[in-house]
C-alpha atoms as a PDB file:
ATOM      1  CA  UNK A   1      59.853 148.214 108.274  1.00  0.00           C
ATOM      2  CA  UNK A   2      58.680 151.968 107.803  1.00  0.00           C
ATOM      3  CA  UNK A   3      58.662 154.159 110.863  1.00  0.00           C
ATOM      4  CA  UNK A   4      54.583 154.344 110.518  1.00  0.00           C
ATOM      5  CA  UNK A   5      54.527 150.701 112.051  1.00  0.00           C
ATOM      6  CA  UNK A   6      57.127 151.220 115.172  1.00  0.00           C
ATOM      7  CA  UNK A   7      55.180 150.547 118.440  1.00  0.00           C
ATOM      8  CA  UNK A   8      54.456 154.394 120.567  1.00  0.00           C
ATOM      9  CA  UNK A   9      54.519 152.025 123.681  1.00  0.00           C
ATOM     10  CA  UNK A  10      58.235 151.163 123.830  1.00  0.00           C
ATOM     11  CA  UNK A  11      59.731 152.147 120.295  1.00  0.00           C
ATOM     12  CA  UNK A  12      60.211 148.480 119.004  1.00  0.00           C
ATOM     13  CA  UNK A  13      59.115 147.663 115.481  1.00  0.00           C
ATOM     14  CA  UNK A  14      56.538 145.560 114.944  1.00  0.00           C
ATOM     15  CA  UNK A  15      58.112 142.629 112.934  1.00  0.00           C
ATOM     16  CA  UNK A  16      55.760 139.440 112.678  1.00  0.00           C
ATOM     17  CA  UNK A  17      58.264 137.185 112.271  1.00  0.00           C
ATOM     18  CA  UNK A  18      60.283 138.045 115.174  1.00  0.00           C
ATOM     19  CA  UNK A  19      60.288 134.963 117.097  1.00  0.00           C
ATOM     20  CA  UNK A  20      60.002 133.135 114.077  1.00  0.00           C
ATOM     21  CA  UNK A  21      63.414 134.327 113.586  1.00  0.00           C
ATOM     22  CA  UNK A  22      64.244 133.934 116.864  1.00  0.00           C
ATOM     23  CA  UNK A  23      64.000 130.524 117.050  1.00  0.00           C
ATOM     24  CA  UNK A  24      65.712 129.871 113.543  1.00  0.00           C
ATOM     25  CA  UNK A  25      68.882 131.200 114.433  1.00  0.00           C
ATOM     26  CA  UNK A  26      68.941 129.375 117.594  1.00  0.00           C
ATOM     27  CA  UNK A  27      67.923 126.251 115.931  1.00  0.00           C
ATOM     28  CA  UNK A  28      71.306 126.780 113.469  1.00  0.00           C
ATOM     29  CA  UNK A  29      73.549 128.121 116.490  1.00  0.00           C
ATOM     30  CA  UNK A  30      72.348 125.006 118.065  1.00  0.00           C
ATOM     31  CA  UNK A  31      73.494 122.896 115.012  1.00  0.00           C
ATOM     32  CA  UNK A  32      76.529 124.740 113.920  1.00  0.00           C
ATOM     33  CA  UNK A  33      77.846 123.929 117.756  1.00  0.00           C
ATOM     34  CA  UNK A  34      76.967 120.507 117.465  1.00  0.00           C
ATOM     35  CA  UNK A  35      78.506 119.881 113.714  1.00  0.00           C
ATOM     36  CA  UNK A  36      82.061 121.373 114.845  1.00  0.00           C
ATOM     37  CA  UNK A  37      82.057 119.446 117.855  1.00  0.00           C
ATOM     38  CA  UNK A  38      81.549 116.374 115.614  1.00  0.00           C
ATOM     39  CA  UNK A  39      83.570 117.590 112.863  1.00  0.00           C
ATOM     40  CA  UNK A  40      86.691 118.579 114.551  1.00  0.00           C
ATOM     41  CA  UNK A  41      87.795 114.973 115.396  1.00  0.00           C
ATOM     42  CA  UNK A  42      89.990 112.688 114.727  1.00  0.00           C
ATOM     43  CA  UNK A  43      87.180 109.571 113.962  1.00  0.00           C
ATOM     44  CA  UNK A  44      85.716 111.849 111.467  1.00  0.00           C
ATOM     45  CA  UNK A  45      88.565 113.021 109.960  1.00  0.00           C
ATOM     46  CA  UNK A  46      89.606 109.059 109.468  1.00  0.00           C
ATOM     47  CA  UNK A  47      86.614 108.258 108.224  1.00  0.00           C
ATOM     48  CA  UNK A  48      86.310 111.011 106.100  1.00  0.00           C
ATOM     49  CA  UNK A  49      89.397 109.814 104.690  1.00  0.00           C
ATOM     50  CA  UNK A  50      88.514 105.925 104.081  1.00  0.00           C
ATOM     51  CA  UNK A  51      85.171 107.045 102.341  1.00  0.00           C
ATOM     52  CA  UNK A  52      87.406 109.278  99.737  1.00  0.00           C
ATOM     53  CA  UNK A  53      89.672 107.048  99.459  1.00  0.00           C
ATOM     54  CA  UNK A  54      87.315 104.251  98.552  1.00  0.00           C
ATOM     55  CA  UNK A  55      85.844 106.300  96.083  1.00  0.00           C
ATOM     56  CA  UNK A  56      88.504 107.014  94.611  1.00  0.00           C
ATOM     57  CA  UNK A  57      89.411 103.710  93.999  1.00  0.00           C
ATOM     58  CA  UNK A  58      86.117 103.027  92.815  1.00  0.00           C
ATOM     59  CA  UNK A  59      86.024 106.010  90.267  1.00  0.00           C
ATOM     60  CA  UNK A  60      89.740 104.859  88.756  1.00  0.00           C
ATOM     61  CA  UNK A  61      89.143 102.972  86.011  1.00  0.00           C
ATOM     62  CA  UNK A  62      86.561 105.199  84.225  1.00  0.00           C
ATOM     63  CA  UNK A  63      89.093 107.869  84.916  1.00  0.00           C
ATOM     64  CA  UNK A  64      91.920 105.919  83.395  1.00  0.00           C
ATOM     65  CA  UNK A  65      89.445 105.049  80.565  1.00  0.00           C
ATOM     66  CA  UNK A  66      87.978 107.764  79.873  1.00  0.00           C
ATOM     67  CA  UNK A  67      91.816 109.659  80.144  1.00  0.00           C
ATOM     68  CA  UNK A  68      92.969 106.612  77.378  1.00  0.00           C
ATOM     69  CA  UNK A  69      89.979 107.856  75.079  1.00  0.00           C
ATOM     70  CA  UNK A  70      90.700 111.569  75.202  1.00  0.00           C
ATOM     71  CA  UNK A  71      94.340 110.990  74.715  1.00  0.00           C
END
């Protein structure tokens, strides 16, 4: 913001999208703190697990064929 559009009242600049702002980053803070709470246990660390590991197995055999057709 140029110093033409600062307020003479109290010396804040005039920004539109203040609170707009405002309420974004407390909407993520409010997120972020609820995704490491949920994140940092041991359920979702063992289901993280079983969903990679059934992928995994899923995904094998194209990877072993498509590793016998390269080779």
């Amino acid at each position: 913001m140029s110093e033409a559009q600062t307020n003479k009242e109290n010396g804040r600049s005039m920004d539109p999208l203040a609170t707009w702002r405002e309420m974004r980053d407390s909407y993520l803070d409010t997120w972020s703190k609820a995704m490491i709470g949920v994140v940092n246990t041991d359920a979702y660390a063992k289901s993280t697990g079983a969903m990679l590991n059934g992928m995994l197995n899923v995904a094998a055999p194209m990877r072993d064929m498509m590793h016998d057709a390269m080779v």
